[in-house]
C-alpha atoms as a PDB file:
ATOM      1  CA  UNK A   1       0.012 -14.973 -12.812  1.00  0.00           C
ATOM      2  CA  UNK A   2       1.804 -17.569 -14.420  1.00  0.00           C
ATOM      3  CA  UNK A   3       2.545 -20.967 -13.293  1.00  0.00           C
ATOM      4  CA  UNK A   4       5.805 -20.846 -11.203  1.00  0.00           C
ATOM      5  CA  UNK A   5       8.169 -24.128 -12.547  1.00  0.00           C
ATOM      6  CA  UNK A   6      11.118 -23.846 -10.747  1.00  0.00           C
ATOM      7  CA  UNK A   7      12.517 -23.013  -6.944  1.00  0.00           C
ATOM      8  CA  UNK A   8      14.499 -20.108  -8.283  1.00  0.00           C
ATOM      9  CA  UNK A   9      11.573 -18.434  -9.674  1.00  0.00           C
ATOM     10  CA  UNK A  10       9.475 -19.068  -7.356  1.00  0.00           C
ATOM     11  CA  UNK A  11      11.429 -17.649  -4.601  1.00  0.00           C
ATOM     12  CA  UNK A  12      11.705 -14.395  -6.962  1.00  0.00           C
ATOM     13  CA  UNK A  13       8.133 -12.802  -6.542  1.00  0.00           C
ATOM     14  CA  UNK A  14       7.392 -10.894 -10.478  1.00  0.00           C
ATOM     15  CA  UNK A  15       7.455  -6.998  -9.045  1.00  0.00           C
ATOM     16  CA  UNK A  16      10.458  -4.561  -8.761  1.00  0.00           C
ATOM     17  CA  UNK A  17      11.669  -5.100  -5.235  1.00  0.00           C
ATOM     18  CA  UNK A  18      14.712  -2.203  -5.267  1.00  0.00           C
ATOM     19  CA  UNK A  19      14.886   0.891  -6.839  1.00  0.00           C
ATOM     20  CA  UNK A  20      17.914   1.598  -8.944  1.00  0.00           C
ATOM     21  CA  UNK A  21      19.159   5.196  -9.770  1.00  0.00           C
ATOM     22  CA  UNK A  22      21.317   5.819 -12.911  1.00  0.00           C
ATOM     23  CA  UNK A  23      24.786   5.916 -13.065  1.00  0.00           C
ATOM     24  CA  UNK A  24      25.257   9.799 -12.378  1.00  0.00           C
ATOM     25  CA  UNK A  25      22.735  10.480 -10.074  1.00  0.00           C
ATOM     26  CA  UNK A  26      23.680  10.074  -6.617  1.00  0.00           C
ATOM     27  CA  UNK A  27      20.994   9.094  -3.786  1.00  0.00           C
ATOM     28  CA  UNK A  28      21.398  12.962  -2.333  1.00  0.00           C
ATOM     29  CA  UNK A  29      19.639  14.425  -5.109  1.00  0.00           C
ATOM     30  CA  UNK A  30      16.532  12.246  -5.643  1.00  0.00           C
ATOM     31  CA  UNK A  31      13.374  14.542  -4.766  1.00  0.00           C
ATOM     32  CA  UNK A  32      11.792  13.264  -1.444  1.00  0.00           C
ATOM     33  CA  UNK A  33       8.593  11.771  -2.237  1.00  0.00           C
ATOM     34  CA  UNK A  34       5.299  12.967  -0.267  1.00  0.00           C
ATOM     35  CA  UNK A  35       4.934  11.423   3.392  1.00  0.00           C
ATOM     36  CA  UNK A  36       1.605  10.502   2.619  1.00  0.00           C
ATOM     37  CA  UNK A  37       0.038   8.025   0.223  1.00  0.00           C
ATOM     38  CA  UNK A  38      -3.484   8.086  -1.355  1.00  0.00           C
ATOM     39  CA  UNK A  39      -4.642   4.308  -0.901  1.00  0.00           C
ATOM     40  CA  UNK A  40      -8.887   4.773  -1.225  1.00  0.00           C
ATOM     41  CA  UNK A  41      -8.803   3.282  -4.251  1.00  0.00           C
ATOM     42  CA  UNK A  42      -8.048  -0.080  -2.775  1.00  0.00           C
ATOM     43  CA  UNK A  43     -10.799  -1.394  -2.221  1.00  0.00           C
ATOM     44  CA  UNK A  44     -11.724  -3.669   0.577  1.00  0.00           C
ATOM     45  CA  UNK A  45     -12.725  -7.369  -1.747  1.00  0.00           C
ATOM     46  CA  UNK A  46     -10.376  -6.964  -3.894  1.00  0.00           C
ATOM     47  CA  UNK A  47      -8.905 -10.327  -4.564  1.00  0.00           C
ATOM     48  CA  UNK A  48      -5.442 -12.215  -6.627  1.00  0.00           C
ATOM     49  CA  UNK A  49      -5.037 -15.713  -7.232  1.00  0.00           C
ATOM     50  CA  UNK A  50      -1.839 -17.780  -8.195  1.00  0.00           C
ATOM     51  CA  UNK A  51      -1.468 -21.205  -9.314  1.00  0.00           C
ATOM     52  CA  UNK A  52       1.211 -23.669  -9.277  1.00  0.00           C
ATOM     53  CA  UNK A  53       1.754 -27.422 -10.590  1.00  0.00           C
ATOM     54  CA  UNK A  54       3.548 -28.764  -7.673  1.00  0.00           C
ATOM     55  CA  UNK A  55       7.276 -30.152  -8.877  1.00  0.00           C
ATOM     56  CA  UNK A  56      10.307 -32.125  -7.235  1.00  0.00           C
ATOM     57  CA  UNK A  57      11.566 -28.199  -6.617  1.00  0.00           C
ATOM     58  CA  UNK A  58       8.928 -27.204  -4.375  1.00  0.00           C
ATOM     59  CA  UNK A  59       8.806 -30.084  -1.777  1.00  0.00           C
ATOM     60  CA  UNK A  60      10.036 -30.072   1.295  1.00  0.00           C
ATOM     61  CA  UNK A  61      13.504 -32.039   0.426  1.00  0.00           C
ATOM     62  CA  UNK A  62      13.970 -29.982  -2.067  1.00  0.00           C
ATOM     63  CA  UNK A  63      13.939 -26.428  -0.355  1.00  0.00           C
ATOM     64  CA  UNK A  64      15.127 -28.080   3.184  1.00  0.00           C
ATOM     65  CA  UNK A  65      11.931 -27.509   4.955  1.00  0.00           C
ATOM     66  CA  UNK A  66      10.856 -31.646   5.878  1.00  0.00           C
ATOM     67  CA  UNK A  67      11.652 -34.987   4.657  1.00  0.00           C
ATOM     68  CA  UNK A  68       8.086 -35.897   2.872  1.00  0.00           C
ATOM     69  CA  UNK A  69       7.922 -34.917  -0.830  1.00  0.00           C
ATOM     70  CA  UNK A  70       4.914 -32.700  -0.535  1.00  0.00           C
ATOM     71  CA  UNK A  71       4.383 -29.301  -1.179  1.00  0.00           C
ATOM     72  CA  UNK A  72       6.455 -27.226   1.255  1.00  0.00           C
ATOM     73  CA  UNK A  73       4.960 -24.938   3.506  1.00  0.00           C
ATOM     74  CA  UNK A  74       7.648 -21.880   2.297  1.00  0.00           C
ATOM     75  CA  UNK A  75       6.326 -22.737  -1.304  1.00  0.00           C
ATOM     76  CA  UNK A  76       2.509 -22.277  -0.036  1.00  0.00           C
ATOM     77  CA  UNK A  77       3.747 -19.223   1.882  1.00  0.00           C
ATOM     78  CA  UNK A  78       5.516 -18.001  -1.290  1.00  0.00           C
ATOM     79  CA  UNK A  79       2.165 -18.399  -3.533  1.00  0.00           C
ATOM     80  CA  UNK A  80       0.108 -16.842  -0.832  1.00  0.00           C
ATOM     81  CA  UNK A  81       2.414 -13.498  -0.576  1.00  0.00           C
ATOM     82  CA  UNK A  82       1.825 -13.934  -4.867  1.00  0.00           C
ATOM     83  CA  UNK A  83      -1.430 -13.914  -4.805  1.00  0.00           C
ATOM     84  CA  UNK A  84      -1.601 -10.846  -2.397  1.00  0.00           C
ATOM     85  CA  UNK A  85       0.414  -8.941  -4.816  1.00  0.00           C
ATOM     86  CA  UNK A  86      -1.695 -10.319  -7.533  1.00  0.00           C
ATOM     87  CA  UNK A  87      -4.396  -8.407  -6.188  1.00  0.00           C
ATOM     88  CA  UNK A  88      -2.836  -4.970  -5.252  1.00  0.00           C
ATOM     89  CA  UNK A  89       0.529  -4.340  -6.772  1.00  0.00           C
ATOM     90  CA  UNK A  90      -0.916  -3.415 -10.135  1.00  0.00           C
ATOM     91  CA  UNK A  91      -3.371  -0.688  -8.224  1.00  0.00           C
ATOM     92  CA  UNK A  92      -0.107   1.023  -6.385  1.00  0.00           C
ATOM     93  CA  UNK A  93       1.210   4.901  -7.836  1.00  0.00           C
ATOM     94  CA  UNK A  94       4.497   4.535  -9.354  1.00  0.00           C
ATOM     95  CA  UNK A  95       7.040   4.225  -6.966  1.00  0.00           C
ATOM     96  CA  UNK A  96       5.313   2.464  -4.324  1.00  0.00           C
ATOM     97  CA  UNK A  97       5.110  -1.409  -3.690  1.00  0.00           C
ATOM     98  CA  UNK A  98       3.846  -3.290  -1.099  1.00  0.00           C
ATOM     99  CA  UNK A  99       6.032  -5.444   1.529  1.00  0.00           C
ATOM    100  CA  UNK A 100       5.110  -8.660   3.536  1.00  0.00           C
ATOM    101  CA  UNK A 101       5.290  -7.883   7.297  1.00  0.00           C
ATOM    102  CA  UNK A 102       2.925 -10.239   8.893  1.00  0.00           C
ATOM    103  CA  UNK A 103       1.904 -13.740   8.311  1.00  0.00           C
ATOM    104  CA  UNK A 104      -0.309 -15.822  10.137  1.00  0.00           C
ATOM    105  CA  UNK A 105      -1.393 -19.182   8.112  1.00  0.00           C
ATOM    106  CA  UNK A 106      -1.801 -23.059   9.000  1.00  0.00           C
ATOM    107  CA  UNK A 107      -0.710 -25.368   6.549  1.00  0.00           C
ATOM    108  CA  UNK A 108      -2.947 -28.490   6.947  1.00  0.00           C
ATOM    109  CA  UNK A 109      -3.162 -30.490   3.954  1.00  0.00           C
ATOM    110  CA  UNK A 110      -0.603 -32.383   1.855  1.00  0.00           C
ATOM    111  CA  UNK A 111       0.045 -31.646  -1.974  1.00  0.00           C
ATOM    112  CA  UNK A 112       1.821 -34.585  -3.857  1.00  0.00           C
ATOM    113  CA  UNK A 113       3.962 -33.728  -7.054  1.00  0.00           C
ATOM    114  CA  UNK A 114       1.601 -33.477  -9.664  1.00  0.00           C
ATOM    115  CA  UNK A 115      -1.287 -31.763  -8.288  1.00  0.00           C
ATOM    116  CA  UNK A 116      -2.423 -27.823  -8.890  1.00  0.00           C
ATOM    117  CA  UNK A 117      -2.388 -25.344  -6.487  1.00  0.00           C
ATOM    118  CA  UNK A 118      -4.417 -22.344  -6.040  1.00  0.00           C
ATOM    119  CA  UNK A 119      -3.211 -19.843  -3.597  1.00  0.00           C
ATOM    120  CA  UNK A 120      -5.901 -16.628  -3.456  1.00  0.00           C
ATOM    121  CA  UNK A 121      -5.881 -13.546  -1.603  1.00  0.00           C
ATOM    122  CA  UNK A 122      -9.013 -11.379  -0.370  1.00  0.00           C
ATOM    123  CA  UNK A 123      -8.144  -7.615   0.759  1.00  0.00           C
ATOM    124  CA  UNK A 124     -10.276  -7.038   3.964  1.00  0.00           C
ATOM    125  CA  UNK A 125      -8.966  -4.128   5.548  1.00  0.00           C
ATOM    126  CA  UNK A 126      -6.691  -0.826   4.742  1.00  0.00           C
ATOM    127  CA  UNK A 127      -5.127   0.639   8.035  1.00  0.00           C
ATOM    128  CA  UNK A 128      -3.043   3.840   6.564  1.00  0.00           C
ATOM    129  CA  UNK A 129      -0.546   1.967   4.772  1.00  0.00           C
ATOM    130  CA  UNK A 130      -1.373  -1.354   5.967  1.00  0.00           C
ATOM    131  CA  UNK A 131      -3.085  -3.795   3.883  1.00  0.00           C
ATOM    132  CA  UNK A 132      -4.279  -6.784   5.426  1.00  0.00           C
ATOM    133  CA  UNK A 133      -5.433 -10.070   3.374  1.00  0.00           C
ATOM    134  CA  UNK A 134      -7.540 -13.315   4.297  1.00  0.00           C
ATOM    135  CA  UNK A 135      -5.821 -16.064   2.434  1.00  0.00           C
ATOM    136  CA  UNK A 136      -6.069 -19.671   1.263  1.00  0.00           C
ATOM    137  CA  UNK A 137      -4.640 -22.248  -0.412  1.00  0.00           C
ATOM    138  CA  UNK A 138      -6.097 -25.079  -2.535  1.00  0.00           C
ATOM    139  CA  UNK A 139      -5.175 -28.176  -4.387  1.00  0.00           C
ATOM    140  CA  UNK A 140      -7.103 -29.936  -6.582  1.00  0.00           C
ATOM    141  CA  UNK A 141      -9.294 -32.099  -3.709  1.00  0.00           C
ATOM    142  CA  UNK A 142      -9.264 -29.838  -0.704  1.00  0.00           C
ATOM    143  CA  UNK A 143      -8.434 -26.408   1.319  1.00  0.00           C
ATOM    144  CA  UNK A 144      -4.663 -26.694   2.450  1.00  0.00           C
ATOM    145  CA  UNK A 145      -4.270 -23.612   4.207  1.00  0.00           C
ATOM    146  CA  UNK A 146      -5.586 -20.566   5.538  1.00  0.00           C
ATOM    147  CA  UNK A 147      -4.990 -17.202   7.119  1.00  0.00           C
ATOM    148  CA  UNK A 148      -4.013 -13.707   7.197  1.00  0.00           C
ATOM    149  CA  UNK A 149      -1.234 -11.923   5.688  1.00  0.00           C
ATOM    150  CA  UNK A 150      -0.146  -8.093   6.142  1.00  0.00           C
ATOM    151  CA  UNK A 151       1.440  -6.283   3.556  1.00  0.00           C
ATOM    152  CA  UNK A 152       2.820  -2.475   3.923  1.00  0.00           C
ATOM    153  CA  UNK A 153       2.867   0.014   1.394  1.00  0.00           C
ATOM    154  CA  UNK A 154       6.301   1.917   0.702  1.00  0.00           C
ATOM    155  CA  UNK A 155       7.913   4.491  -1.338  1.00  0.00           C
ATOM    156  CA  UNK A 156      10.559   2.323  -3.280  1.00  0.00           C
ATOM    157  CA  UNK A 157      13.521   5.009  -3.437  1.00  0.00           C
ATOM    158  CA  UNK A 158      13.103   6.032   0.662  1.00  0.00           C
ATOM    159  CA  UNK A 159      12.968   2.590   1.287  1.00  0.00           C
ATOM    160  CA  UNK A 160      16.156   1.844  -0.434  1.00  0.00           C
ATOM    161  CA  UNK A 161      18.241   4.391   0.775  1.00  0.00           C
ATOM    162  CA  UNK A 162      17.310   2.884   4.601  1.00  0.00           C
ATOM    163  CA  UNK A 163      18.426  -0.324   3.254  1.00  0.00           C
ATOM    164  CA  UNK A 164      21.347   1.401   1.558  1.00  0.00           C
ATOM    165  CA  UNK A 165      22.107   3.365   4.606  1.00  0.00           C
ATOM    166  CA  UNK A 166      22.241   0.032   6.647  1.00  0.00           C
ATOM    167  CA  UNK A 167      24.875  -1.433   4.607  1.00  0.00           C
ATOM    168  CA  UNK A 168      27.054   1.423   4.945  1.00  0.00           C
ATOM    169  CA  UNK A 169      26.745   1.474   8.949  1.00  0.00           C
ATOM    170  CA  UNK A 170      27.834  -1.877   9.510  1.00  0.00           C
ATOM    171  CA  UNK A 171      30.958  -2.665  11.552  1.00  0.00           C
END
């Protein structure tokens, strides 16, 4: 993955996050995918990195997150949910992608404007359709996080109509 320069990219993560239908199809008559998905091909070590040049964008003024121009803890949380899909996303049967639904990470270091960071991503277990990830984060002296991070597989068009679906319900 590329280098990440600027807030509004980095808050867009690189994969297809909705599934759009063409003009004269309506939702009723796309197929229903299988309930089941064949994951064994993930297998557990498989790892994806992502590195960033920390900028004025991502500090913590900048997104609203602290008052210390350092690397922001969203922005590390960002790269580390990158570097996740780094590893998998490429591996997933079209039609599929993978959700964040779990994080659990300490952000312990400081990252001045200037400096690299490496976020990477380690797949350690596969639970059905749950993939779960021990993750780090590194600048260019030191660790600056750690953790885990869940991710859930889902059929892009079923999960879209329950979004769809949502909107429609409101009151």
């Amino acid at each position: 993955m590329q280098v990440l320069p600027s807030r509004a990219r980095l808050s867009a993560i690189p994969v297809l996050l909705t599934a759009s239908l063409p003009l004269n199809q309506s939702r009723s008559n796309v197929p229903k995918p299988p309930s089941t998905i064949d994951l064994s091909h993930l297998t557990l070590g498989l790892t994806g990195s992502v590195d960033l040049v920390v900028g004025t964008e991502h500090t913590a003024p900048s997104i609203g997150s602290g008052l210390v121009p350092v690397l922001a803890t969203p922005v590390m949380i960002n790269l580390i949910e990158a570097a996740a899909l780094a590893a998998v996303e490429h591996l997933l049967p079209g039609g599929y992608q993978s959700l964040g639904i779990h994080l659990n990470v300490r952000h312990f270091a400081a990252t001045p404007i200037g400096m690299r960071v490496r976020a990477t991503a380690e797949l350690t277990a596969v639970d059905r359709r749950t993939l779960t990830f021990r993750v780090e984060a590194r600048d260019e002296r030191e660790a600056i996080g750690d953790g885990t991070h869940q991710r859930v597989v889902v059929n892009v068009a079923r999960f879209d109509e329950r979004v769809q679906s949502k909107l429609a319900n409101r009151n």
